[in-house]
C-alpha atoms as a PDB file:
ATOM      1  CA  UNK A   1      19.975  -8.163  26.919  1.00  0.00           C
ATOM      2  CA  UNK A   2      18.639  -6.091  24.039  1.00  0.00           C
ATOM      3  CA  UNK A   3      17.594  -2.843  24.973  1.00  0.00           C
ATOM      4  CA  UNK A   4      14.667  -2.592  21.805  1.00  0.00           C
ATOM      5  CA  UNK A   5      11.431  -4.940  21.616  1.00  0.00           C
ATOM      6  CA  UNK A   6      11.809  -7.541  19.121  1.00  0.00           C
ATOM      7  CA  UNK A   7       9.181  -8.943  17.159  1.00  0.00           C
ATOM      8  CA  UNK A   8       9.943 -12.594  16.329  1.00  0.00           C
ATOM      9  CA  UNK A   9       8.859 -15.231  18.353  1.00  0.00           C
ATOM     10  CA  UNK A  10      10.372 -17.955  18.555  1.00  0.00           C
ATOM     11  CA  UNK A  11       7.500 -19.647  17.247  1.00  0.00           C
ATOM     12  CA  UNK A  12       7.466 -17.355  14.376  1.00  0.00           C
ATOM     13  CA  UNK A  13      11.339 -17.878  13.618  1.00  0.00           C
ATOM     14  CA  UNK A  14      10.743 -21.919  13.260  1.00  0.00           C
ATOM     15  CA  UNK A  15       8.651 -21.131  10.264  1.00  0.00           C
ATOM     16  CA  UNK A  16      10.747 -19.037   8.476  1.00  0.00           C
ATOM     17  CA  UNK A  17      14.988 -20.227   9.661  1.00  0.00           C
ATOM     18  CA  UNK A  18      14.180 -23.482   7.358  1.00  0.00           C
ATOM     19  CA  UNK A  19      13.461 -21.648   4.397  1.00  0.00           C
ATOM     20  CA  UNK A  20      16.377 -19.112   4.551  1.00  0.00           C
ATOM     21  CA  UNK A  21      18.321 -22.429   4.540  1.00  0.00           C
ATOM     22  CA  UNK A  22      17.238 -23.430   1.098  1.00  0.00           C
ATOM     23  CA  UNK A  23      16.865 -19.899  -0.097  1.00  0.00           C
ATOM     24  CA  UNK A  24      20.181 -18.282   1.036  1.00  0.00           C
ATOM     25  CA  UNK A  25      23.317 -19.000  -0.637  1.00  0.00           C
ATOM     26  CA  UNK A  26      26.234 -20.325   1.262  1.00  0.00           C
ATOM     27  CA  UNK A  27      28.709 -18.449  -0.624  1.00  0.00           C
ATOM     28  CA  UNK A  28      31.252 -15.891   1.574  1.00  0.00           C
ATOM     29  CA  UNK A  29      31.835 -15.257   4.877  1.00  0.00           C
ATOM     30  CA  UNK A  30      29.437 -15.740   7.261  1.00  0.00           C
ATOM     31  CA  UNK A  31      27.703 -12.421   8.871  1.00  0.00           C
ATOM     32  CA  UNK A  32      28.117 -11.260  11.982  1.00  0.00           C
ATOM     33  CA  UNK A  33      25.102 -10.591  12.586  1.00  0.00           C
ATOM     34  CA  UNK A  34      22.624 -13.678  12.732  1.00  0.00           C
ATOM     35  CA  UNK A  35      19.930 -13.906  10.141  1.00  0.00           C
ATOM     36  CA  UNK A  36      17.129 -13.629  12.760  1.00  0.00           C
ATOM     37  CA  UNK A  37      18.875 -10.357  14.540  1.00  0.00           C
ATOM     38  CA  UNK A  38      18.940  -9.255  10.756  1.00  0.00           C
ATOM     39  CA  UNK A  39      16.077  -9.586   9.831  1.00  0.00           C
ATOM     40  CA  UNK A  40      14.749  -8.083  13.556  1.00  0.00           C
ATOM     41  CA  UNK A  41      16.677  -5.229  12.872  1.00  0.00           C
ATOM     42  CA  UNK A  42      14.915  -4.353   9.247  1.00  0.00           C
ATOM     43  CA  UNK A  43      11.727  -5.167  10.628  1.00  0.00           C
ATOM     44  CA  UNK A  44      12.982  -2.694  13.650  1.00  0.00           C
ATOM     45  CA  UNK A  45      12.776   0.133  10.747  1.00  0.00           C
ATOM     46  CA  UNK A  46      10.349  -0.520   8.984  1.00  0.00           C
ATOM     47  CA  UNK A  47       8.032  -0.770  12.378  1.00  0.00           C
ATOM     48  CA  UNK A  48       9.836   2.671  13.625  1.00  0.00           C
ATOM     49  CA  UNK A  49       9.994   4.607  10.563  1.00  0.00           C
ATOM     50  CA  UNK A  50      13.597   5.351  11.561  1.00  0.00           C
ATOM     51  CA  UNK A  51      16.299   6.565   9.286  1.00  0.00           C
ATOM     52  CA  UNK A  52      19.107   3.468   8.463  1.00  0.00           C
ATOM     53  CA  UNK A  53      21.429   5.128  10.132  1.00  0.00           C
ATOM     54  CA  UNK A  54      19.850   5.574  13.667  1.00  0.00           C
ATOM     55  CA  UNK A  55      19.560   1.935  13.508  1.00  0.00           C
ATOM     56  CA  UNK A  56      20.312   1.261  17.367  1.00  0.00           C
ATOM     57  CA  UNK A  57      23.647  -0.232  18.365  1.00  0.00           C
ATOM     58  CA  UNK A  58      22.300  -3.634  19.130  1.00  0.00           C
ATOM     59  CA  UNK A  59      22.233  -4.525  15.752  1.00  0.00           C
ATOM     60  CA  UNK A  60      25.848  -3.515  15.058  1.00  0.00           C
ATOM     61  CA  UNK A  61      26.805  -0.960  12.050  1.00  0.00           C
ATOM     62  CA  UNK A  62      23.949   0.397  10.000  1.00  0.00           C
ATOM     63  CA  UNK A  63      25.846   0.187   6.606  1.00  0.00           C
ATOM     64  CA  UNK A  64      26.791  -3.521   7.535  1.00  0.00           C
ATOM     65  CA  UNK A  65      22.453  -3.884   7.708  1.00  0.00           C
ATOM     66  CA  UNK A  66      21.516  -1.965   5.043  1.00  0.00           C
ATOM     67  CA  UNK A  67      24.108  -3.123   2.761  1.00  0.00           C
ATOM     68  CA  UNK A  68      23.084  -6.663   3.327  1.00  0.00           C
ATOM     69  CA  UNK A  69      19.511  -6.042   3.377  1.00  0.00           C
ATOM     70  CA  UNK A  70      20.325  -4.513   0.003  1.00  0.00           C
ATOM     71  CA  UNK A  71      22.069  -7.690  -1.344  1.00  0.00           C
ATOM     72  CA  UNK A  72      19.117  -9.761  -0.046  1.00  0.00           C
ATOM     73  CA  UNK A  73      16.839  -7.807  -2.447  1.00  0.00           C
ATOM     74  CA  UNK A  74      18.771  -7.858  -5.289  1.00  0.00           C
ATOM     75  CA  UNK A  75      18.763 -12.156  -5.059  1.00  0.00           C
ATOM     76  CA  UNK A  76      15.098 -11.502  -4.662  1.00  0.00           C
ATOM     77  CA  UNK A  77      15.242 -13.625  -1.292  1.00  0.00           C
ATOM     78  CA  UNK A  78      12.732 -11.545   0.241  1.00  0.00           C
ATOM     79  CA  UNK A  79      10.198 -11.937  -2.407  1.00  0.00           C
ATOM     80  CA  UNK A  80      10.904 -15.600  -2.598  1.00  0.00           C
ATOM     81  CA  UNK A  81      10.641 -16.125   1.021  1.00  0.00           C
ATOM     82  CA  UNK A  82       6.945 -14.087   1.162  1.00  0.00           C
ATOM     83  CA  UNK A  83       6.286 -16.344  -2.050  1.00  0.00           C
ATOM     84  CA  UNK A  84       6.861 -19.485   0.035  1.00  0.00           C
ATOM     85  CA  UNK A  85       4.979 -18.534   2.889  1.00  0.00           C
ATOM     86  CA  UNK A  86       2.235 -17.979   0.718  1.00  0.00           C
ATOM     87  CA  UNK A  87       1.486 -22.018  -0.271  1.00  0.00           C
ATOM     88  CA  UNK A  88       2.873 -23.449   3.401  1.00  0.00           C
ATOM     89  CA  UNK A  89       0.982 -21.050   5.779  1.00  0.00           C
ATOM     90  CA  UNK A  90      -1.886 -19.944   3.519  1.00  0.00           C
ATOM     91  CA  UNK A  91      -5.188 -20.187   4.154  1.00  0.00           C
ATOM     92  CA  UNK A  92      -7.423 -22.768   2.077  1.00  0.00           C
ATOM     93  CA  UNK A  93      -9.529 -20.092   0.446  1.00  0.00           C
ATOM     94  CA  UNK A  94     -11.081 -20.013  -3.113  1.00  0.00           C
ATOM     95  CA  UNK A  95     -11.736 -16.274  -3.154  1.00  0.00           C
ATOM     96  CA  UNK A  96      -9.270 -13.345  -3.606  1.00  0.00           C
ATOM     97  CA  UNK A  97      -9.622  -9.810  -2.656  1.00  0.00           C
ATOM     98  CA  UNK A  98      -8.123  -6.946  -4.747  1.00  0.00           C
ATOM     99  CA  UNK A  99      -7.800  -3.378  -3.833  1.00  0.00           C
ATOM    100  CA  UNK A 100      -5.106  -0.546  -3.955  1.00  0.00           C
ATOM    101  CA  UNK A 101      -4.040   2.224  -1.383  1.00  0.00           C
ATOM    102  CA  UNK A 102      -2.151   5.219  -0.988  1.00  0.00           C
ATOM    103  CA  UNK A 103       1.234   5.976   0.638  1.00  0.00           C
ATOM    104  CA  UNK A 104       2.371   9.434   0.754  1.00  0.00           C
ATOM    105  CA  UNK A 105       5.659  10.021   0.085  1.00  0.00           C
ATOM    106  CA  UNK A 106       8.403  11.571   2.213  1.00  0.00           C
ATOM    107  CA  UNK A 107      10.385  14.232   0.353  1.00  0.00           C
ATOM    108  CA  UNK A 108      13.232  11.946   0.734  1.00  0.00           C
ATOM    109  CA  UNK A 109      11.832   9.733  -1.122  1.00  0.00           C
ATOM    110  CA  UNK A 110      12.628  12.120  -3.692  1.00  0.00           C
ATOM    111  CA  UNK A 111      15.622  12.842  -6.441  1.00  0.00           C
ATOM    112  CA  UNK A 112      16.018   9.415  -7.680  1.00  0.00           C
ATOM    113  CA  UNK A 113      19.046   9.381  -9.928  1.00  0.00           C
ATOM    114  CA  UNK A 114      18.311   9.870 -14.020  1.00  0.00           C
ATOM    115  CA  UNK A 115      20.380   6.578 -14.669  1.00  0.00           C
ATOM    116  CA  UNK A 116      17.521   4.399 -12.450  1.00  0.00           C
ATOM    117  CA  UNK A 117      14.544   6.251 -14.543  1.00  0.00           C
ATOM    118  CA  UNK A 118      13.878   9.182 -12.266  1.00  0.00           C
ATOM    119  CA  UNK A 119      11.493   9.252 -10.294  1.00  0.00           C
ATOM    120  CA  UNK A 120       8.728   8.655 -13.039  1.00  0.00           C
ATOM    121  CA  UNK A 121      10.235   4.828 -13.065  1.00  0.00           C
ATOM    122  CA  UNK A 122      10.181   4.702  -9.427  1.00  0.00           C
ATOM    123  CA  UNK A 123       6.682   4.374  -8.669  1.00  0.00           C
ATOM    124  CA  UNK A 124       6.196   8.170  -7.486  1.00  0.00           C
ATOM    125  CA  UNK A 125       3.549  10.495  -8.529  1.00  0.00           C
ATOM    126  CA  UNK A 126       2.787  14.046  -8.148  1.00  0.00           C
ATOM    127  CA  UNK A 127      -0.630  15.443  -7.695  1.00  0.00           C
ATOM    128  CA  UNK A 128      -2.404  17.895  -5.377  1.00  0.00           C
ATOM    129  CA  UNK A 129      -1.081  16.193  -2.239  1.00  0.00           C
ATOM    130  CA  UNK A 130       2.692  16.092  -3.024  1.00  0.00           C
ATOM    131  CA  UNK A 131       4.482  12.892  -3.922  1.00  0.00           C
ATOM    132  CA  UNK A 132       2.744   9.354  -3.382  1.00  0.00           C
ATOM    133  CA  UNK A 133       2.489   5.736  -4.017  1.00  0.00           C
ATOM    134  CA  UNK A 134      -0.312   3.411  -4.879  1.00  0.00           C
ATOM    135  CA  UNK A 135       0.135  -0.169  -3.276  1.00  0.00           C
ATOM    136  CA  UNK A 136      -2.131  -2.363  -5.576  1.00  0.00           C
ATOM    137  CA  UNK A 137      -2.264  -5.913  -3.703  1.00  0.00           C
ATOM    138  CA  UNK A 138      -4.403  -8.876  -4.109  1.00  0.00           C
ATOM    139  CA  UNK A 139      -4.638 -11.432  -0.724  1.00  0.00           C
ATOM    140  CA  UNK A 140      -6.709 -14.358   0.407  1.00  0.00           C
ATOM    141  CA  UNK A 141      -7.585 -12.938   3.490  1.00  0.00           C
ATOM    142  CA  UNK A 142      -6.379  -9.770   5.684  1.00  0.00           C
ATOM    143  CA  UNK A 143      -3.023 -11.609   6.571  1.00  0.00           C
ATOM    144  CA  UNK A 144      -2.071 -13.157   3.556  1.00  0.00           C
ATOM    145  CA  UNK A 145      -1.049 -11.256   0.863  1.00  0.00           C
ATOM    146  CA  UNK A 146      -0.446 -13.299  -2.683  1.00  0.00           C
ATOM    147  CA  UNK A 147       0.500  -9.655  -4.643  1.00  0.00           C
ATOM    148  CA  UNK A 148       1.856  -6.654  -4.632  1.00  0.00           C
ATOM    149  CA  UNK A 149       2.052  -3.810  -7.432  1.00  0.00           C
ATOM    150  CA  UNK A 150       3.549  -0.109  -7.221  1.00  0.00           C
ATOM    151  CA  UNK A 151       2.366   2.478  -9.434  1.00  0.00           C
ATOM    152  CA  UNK A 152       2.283   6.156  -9.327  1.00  0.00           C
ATOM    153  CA  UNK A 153      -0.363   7.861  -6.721  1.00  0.00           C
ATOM    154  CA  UNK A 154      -2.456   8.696  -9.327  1.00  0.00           C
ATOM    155  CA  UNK A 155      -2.477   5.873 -11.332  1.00  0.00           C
ATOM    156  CA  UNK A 156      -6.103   3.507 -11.531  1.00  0.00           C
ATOM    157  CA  UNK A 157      -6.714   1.034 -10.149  1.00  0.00           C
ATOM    158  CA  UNK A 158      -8.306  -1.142 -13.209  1.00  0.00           C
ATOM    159  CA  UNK A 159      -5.257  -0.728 -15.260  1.00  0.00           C
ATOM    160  CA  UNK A 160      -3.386  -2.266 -13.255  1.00  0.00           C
ATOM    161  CA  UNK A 161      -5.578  -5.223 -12.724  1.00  0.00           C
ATOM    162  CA  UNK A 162      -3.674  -8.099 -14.938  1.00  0.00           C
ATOM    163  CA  UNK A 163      -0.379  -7.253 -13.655  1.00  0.00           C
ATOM    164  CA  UNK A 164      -1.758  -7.838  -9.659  1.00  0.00           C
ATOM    165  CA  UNK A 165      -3.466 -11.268 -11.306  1.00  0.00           C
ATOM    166  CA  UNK A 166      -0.385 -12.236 -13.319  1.00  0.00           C
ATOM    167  CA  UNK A 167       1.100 -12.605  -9.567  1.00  0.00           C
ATOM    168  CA  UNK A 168      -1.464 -14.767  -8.053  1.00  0.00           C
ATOM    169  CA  UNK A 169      -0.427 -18.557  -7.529  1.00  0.00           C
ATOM    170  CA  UNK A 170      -2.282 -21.148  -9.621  1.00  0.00           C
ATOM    171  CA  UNK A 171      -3.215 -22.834  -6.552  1.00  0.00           C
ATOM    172  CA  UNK A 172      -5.303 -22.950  -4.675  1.00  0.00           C
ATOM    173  CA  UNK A 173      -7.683 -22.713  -7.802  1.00  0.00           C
ATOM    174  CA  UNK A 174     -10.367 -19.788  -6.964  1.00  0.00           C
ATOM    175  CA  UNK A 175     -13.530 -19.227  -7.695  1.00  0.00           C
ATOM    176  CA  UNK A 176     -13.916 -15.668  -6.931  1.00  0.00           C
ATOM    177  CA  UNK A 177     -12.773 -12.774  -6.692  1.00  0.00           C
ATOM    178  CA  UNK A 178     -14.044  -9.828  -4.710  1.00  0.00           C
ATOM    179  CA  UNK A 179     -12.954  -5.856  -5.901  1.00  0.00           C
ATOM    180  CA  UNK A 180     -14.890  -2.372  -5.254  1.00  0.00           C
ATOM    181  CA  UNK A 181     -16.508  -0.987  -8.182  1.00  0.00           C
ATOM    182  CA  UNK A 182     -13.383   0.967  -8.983  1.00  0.00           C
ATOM    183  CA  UNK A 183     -12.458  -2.619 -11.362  1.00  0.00           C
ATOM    184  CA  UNK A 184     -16.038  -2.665 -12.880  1.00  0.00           C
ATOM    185  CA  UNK A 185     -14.754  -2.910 -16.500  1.00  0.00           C
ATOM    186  CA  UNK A 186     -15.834  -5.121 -19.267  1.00  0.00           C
ATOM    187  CA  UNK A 187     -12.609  -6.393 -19.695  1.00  0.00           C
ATOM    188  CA  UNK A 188     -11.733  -7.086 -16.369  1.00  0.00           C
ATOM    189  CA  UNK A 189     -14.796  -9.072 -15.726  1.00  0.00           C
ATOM    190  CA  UNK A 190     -14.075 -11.091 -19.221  1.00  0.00           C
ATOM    191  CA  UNK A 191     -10.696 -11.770 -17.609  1.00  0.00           C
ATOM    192  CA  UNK A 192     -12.289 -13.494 -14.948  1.00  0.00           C
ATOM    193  CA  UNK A 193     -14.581 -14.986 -16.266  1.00  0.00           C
ATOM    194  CA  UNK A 194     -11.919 -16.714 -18.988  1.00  0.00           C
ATOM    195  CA  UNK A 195     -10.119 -18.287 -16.211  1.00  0.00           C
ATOM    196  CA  UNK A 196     -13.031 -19.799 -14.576  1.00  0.00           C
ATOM    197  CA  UNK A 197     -13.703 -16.826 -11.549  1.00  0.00           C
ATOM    198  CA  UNK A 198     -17.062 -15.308 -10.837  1.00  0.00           C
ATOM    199  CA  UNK A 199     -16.215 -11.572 -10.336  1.00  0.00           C
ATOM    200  CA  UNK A 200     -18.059 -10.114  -7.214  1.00  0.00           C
ATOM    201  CA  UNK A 201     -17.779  -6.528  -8.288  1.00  0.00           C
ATOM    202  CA  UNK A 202     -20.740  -3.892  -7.509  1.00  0.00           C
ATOM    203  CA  UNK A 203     -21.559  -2.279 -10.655  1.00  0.00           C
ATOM    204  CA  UNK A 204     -20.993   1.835 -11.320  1.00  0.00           C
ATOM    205  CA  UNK A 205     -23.951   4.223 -11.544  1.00  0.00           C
ATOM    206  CA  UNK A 206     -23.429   4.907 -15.025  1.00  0.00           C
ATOM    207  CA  UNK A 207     -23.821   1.658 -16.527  1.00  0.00           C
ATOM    208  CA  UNK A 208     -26.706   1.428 -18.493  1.00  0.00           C
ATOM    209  CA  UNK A 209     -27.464  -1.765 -17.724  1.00  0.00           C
ATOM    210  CA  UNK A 210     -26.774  -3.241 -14.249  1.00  0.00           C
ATOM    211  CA  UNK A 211     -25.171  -6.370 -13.226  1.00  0.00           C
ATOM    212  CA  UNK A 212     -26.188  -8.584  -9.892  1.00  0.00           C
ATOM    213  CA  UNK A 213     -23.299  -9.524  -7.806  1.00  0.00           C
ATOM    214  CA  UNK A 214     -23.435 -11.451  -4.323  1.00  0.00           C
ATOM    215  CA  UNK A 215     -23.988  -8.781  -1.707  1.00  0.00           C
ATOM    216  CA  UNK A 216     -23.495 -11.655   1.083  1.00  0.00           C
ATOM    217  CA  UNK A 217     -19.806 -12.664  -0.475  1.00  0.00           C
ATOM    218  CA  UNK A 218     -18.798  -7.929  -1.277  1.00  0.00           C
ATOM    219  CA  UNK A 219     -19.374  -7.520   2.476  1.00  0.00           C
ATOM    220  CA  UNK A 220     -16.533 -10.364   2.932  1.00  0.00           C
ATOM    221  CA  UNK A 221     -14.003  -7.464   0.978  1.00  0.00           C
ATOM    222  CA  UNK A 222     -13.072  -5.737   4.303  1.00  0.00           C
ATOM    223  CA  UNK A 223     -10.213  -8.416   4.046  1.00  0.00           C
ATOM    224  CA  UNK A 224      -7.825  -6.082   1.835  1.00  0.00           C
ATOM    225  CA  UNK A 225      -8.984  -3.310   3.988  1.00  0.00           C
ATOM    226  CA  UNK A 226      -7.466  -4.700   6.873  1.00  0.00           C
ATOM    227  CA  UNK A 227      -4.821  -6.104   5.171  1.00  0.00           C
ATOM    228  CA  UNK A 228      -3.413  -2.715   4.481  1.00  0.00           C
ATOM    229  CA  UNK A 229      -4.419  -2.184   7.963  1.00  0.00           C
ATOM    230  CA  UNK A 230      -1.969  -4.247   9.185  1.00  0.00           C
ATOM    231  CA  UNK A 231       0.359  -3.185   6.476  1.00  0.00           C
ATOM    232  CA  UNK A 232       0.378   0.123   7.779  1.00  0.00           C
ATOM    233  CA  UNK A 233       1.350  -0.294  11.327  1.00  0.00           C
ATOM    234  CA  UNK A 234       4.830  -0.227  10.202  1.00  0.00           C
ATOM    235  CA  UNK A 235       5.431   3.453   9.917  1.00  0.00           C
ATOM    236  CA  UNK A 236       8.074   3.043   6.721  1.00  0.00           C
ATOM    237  CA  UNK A 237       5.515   1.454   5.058  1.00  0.00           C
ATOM    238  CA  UNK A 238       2.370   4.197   5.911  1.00  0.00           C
ATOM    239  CA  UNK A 239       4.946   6.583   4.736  1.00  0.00           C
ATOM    240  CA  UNK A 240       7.578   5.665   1.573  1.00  0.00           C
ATOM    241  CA  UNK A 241      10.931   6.971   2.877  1.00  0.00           C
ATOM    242  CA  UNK A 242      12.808   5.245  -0.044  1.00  0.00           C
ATOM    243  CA  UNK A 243      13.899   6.255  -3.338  1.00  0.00           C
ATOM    244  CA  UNK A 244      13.970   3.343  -5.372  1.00  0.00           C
ATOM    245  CA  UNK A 245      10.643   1.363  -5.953  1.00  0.00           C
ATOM    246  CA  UNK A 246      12.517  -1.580  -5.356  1.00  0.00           C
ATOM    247  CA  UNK A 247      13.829  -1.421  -1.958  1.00  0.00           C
ATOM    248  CA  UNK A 248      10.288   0.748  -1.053  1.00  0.00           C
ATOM    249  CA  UNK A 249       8.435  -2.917  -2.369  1.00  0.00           C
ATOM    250  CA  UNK A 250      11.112  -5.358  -0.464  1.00  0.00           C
ATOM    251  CA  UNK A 251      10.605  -3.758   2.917  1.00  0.00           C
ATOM    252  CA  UNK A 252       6.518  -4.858   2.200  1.00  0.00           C
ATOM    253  CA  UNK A 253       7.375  -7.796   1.295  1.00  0.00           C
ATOM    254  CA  UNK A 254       9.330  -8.365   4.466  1.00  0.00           C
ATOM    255  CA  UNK A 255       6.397  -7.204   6.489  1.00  0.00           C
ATOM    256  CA  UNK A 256       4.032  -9.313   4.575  1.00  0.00           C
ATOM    257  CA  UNK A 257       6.226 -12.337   5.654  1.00  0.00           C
ATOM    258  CA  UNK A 258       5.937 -10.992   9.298  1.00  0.00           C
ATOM    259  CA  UNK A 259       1.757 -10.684   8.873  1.00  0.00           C
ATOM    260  CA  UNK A 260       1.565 -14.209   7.915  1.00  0.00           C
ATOM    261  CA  UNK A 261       3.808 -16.065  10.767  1.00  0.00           C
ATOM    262  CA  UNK A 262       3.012 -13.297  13.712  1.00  0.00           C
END
């Protein structure tokens, strides 16, 4: 009898044990820990905010999880899986919503080693606040997330704007997509508009001349709000505990998965 509340259905398990099977390699000795206990124990942390190494017992050694949780994200299995999830349990949608939010940053999330960039290469920025992140996603509605960008806290959002498109599938095909005013650029509208996507974006004050854009379709963009919503019920990801940008972006990516089969 485990002595922590566990977040995996049964249900929820069916959709995602198959694809582990085709995704995992078969190489080694096999874990002692099952995959689904695994992965129950990272989503355990991330829901918690815990540090790895008050991991309770039920999961067995801490190192033994957060070394393998490490390998997983090295093979990229936890983007793939998200990835997968993305064309099975998607929604049939032809709109996207884009937005960005901030994290603040733990300090020790801090003192990331000169030989992985420092932190300037780890997605951490310093302003006013202290240290932060910006989470720049794009999703087709406020569970399913189809990308996921880290910059600095300070960083814009409409610079990063290709690199958060560059991530969406090809298909479904869309038709448009729906962003704050924050993206109202020329470029970023010719960008849509090249592949085929009516941007929805509300103009800024300052232009000097202004642009219609469906009012009915903007009030739909609460979507990404509440995507991060959910996002941020898991306390490591409200608040970036880890140094490197990479484990930091796997641990969304894991909760993503858990947004779209929960």
């Amino acid at each position: 009898m485990m002595s922590v509340r566990l977040l995996l259905t049964d249900k929820a398990w069916a959709e995602i044990a198959p694809l582990l099977t085709t995704l995992k390699s078969r190489a080694g000795r096999p874990p002692g820990l099952s995959d689904r206990l695994f992965i129950e124990a990272v989503l355990y942390l991330a829901r918690t905010g815990l540090p790895w190494r008050d991991l309770p017992k039920d999961f067995g050694r801490w190192d033994a999880v957060y070394n393998r949780f490490r390998r997983w994200e090295v093979r990229g299995l936890w983007r793939r899986l998200w990835e997968h999830l993305q064309t099975e349990d998607g929604p049939i949608t032809c709109h996207i919503f884009i937005d960005a939010t901030i994290v603040r940053a733990h300090q020790h999330a801090a003192g990331a080693l000169k030989k992985h960039g420092g932190q300037a290469a780890q997605a951490l920025g310093r302003s006013r606040g202290g240290l932060s992140t910006k989470i720049h996603a794009g999703c087709r509605d406020e569970r399913t997330g189809i990308a996921v960008v880290l910059t600095a806290g300070q960083c814009h959002e409409s610079p990063v704007f290709e690199t958060v498109f560059a991530q969406v599938p090809p298909e479904p095909s869309l038709t448009h997509a729906i962003m704050d005013k924050a993206y109202d650029s020329h470029d970023i509208r010719e960008h849509l508009i090249k592949h085929g996507i009516v941007p929805v974006i509300p103009p800024k004050s300052n232009r000097i001349v202004s642009l219609d854009y469906d009012k009915n379709l903007y009030k739909l963009r609460e979507k990404v709000e509440r995507f991060f919503n959910n996002l941020k019920q898991f306390r490591r990801i409200a608040t970036r505990y880890e140094k490197l940008s990479q484990t930091f972006l796997a641990l969304i990516h894991l909760v993503a998965v858990w947004i779209i089969i929960k």
